[in-house]
N, C-alpha and C. Protein backbone atom coordinates (compact mmCIF):
# COMPACT_ATOMS: atom_id res chain seq x y z
N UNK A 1 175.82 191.87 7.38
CA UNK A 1 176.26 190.65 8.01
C UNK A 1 175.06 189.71 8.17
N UNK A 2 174.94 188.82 7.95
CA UNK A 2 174.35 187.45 8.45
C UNK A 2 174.49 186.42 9.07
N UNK A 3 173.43 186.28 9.72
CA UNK A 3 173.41 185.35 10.90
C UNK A 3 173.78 184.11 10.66
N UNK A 4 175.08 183.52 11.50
CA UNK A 4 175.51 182.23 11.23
C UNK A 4 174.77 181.03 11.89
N UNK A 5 174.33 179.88 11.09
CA UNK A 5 173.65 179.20 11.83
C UNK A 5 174.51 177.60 11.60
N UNK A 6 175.80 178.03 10.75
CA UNK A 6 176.14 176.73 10.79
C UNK A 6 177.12 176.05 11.91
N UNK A 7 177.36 175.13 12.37
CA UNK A 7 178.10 174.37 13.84
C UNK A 7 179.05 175.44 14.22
N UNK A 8 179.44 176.01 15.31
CA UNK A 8 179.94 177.11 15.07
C UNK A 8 180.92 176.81 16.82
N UNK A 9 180.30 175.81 17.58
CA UNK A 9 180.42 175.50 19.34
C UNK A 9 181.50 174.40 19.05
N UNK A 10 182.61 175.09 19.37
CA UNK A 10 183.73 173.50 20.11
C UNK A 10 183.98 172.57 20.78
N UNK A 11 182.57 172.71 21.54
CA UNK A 11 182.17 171.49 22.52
C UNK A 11 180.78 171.64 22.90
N UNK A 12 180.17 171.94 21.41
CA UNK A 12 178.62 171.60 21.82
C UNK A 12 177.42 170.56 23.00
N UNK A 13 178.12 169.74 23.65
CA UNK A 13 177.60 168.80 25.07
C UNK A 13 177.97 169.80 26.49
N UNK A 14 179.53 170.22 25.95
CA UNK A 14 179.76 170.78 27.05
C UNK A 14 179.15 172.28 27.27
N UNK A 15 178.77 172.74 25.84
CA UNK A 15 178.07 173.88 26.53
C UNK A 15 176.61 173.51 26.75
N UNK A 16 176.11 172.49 26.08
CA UNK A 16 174.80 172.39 26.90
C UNK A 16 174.47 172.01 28.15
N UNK A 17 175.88 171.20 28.53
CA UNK A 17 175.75 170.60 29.95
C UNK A 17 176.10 172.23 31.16
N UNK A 18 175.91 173.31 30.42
CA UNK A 18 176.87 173.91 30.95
C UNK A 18 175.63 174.86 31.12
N UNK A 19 174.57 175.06 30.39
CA UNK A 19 173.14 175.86 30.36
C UNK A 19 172.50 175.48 31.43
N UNK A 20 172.34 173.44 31.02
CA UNK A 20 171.86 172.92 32.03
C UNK A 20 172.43 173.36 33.51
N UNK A 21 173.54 173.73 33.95
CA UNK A 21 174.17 173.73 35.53
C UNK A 21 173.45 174.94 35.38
N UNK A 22 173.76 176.09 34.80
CA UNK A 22 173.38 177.08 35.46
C UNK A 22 171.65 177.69 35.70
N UNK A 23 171.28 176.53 35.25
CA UNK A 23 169.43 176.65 35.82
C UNK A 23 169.40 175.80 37.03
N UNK A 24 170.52 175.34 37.67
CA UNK A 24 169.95 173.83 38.46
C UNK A 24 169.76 174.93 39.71
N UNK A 25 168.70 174.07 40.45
CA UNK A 25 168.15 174.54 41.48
C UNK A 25 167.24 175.86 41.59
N UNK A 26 167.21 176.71 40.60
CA UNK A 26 166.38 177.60 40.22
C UNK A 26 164.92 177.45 40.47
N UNK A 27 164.27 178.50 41.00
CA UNK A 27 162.68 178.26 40.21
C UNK A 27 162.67 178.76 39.06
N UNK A 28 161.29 178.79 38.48
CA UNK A 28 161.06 179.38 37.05
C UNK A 28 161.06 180.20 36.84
N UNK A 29 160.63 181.42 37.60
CA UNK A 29 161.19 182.75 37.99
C UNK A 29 162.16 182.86 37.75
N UNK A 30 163.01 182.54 38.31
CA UNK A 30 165.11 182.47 38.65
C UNK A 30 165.53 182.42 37.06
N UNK A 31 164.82 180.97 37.03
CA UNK A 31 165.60 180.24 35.31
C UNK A 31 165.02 181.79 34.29
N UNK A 32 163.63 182.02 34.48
CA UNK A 32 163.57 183.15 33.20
C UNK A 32 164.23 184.28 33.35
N UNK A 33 165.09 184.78 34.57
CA UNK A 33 165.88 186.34 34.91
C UNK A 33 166.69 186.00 34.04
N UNK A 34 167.72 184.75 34.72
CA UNK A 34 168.59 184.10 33.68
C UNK A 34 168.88 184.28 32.05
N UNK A 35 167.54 183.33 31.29
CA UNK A 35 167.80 183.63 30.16
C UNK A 35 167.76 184.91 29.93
N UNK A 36 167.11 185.59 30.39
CA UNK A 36 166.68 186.88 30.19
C UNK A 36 168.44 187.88 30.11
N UNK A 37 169.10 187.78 31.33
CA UNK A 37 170.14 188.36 31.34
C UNK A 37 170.81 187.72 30.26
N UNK A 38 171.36 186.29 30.02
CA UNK A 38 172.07 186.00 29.17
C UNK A 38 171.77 186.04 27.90
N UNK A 39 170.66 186.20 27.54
CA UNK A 39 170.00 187.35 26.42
C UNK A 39 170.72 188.39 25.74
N UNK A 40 170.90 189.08 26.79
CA UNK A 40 171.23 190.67 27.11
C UNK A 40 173.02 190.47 26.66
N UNK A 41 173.14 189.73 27.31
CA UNK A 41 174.69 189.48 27.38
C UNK A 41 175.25 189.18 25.76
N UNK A 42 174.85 188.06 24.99
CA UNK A 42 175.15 187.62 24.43
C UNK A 42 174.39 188.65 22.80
N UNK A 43 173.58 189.05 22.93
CA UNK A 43 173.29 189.98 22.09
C UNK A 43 174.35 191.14 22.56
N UNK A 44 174.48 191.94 23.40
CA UNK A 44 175.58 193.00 23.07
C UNK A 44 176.96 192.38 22.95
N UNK A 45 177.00 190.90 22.85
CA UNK A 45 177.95 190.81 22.23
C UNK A 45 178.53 190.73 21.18
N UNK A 46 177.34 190.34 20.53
CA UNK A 46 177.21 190.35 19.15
C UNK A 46 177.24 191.51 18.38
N UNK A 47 176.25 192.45 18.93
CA UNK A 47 176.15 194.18 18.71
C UNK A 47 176.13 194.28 17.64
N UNK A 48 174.81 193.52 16.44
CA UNK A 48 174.64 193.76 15.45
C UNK A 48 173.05 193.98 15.48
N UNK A 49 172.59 194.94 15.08
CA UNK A 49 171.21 194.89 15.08
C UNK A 49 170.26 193.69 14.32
N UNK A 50 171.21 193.96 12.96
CA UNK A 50 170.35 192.97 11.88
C UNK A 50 170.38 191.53 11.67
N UNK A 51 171.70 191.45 13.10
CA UNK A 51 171.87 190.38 12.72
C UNK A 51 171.05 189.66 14.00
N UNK A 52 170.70 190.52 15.00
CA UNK A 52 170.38 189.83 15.88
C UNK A 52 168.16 189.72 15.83
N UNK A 53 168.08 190.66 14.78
CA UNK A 53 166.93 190.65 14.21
C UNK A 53 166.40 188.99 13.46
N UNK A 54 167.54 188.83 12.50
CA UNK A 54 167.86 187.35 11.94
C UNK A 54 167.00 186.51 12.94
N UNK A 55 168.27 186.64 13.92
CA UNK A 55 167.95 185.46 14.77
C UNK A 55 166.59 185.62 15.47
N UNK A 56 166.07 187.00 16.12
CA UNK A 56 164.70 186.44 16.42
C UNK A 56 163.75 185.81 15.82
N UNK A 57 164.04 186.75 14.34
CA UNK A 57 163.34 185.59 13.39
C UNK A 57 162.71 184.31 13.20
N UNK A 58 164.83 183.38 13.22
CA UNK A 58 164.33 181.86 12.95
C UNK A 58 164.02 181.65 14.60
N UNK A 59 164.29 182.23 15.72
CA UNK A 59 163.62 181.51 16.93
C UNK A 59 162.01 181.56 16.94
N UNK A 60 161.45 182.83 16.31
CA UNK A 60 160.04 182.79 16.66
C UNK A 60 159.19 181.68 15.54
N UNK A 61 160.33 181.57 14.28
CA UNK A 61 159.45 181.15 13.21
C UNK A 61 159.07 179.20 13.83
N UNK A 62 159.85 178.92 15.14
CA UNK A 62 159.70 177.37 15.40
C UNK A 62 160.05 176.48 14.60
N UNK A 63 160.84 176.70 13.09
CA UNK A 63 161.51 175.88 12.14
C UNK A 63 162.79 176.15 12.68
N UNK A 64 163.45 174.97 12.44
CA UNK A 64 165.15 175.40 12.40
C UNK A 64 165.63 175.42 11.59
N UNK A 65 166.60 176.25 11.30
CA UNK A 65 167.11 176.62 9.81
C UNK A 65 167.53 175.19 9.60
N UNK A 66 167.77 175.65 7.98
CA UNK A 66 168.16 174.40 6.95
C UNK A 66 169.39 174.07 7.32
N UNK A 67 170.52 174.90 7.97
CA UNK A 67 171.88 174.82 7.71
C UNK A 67 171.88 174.57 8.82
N UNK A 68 171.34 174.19 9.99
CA UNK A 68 171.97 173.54 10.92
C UNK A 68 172.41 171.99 10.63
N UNK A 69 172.75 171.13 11.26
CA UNK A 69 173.23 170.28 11.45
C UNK A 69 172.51 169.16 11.73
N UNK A 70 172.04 167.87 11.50
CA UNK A 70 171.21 166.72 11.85
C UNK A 70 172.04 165.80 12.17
N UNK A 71 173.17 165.88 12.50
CA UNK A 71 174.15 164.70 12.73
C UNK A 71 173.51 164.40 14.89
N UNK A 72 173.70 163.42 15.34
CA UNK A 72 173.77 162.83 16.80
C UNK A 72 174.84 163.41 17.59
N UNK A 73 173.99 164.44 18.55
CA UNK A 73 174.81 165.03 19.83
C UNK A 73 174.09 164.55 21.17
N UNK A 74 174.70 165.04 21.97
CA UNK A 74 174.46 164.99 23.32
C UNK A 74 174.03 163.47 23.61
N UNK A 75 172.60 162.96 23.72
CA UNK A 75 171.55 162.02 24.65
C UNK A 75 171.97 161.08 22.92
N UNK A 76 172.13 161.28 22.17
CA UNK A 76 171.95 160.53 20.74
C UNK A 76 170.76 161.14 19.71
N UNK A 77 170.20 162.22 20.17
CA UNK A 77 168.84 162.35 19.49
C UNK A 77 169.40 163.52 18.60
N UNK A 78 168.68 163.28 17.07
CA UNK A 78 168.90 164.43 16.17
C UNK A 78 168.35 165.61 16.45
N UNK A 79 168.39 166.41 16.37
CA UNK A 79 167.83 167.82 17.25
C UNK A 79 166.82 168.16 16.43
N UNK A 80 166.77 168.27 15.16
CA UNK A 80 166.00 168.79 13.87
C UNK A 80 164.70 167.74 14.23
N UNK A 81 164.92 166.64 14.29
CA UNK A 81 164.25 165.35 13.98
C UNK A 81 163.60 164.74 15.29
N UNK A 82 164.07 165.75 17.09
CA UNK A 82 163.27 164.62 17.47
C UNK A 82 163.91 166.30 18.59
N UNK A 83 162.67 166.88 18.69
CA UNK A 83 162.98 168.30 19.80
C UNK A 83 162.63 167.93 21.02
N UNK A 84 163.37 168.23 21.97
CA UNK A 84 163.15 168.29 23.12
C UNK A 84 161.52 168.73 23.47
N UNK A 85 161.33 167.69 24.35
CA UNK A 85 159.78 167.80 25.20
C UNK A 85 160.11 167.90 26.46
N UNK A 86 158.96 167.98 27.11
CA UNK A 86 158.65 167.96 28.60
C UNK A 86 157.50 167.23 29.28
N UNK A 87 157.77 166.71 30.25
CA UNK A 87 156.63 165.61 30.70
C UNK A 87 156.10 166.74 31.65
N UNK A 88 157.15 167.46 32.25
CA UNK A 88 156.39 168.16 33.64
C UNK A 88 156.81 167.24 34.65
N UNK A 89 157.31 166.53 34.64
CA UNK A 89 157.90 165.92 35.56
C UNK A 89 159.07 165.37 36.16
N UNK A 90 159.91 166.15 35.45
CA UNK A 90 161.66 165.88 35.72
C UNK A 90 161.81 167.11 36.33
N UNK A 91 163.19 167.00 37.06
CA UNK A 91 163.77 168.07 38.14
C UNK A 91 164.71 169.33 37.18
N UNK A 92 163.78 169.90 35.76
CA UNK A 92 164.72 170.45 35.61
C UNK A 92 163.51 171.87 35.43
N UNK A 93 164.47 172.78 35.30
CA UNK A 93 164.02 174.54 35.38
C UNK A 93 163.15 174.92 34.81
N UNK A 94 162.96 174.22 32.99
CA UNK A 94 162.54 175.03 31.99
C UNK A 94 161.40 173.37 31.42
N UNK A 95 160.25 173.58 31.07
CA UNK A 95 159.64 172.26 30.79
C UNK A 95 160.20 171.61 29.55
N UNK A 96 160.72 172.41 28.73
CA UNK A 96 161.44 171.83 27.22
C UNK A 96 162.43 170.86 27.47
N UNK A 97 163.65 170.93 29.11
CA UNK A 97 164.49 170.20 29.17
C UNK A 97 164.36 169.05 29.44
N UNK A 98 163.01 168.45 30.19
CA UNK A 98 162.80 167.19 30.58
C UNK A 98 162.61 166.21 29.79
N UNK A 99 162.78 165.15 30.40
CA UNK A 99 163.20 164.01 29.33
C UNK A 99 162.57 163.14 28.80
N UNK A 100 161.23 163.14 29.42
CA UNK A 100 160.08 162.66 28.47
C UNK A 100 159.42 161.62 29.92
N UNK A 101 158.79 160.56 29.24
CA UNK A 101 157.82 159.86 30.09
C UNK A 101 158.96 159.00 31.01
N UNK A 102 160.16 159.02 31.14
CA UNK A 102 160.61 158.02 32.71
C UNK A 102 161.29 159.01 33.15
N UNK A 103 160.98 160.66 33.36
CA UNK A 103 161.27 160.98 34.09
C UNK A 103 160.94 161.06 35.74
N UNK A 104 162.00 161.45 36.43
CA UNK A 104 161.38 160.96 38.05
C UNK A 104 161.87 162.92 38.22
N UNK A 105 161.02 163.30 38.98
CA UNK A 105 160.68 164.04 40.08
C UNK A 105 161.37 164.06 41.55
N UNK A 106 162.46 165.32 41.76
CA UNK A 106 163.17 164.78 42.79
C UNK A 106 162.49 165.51 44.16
C-alpha cells in the first residue's frame, strides 16, 4: 500500500480550523502531548507500518510531495508556495501557526 498524498479532506478549512481549536489555550507543553496523542491515534488508524513509514519520510524530508495540491485554501495562500511562519508573536500554540509580522499578542 502507498501513502496517499493526493486531496483526500472534505472540508479541508474546516479541519484546519478544527486543529487550530483544539491547541487554543494550551501551553507548548499541552499543544506537544496533543500532537503527540493524535499521532498515536491517527497512525493506529491507519495500522499500516509501511505506509506510515512513507509518511515519516515526506514529513522529515521538509519537501512536500509533488502530488499535493497548489490550488488557494484557507487565508488564500498556496501552501507549497508560501509555508506557514511564525513571528513569535501571535496567540497561537505552535510557532509555525502565526501569522507573520501584524501579528498582535493577546
Amino acid at each position: 500500500m502507498r501513502l496517499n498524498t493526493d486531496p483526500n479532506l472534505d472540508a479541508p478549512d474546516d479541519t484546519y480550523a478544527a486543529l487550530l481549536e483544539a491547541h487554543r489555550d494550551l501551553a507548548d507543553e499541552q499543544s506537544a502531548l496533543l500532537n503527540a496523542r493524535l499521532i498515536l491515534l491517527l497512525a493506529n488508524h491507519i495500522g499500516n507500518a509501511e505506509v506510515l513509514r512513507q509518511a515519516i519520510a515526506v514529513a522529515r524530508s521538509g519537501a512536500a510531495p509533488t502530488a499535493l495540491p497548489t490550488a488557494r485554501v484557507g487565508v488564500g495562500m498556496t501552501i507549497a508556495d508560501h509555508r506557514l511562519h511564525g513571528s513569535g508573536r501571535a496567540a497561537f500554540p505552535h510557532p509555525a501557526l502565526a501569522s507573520g509580522d501584524d501579528a498582535k499578542a493577546t
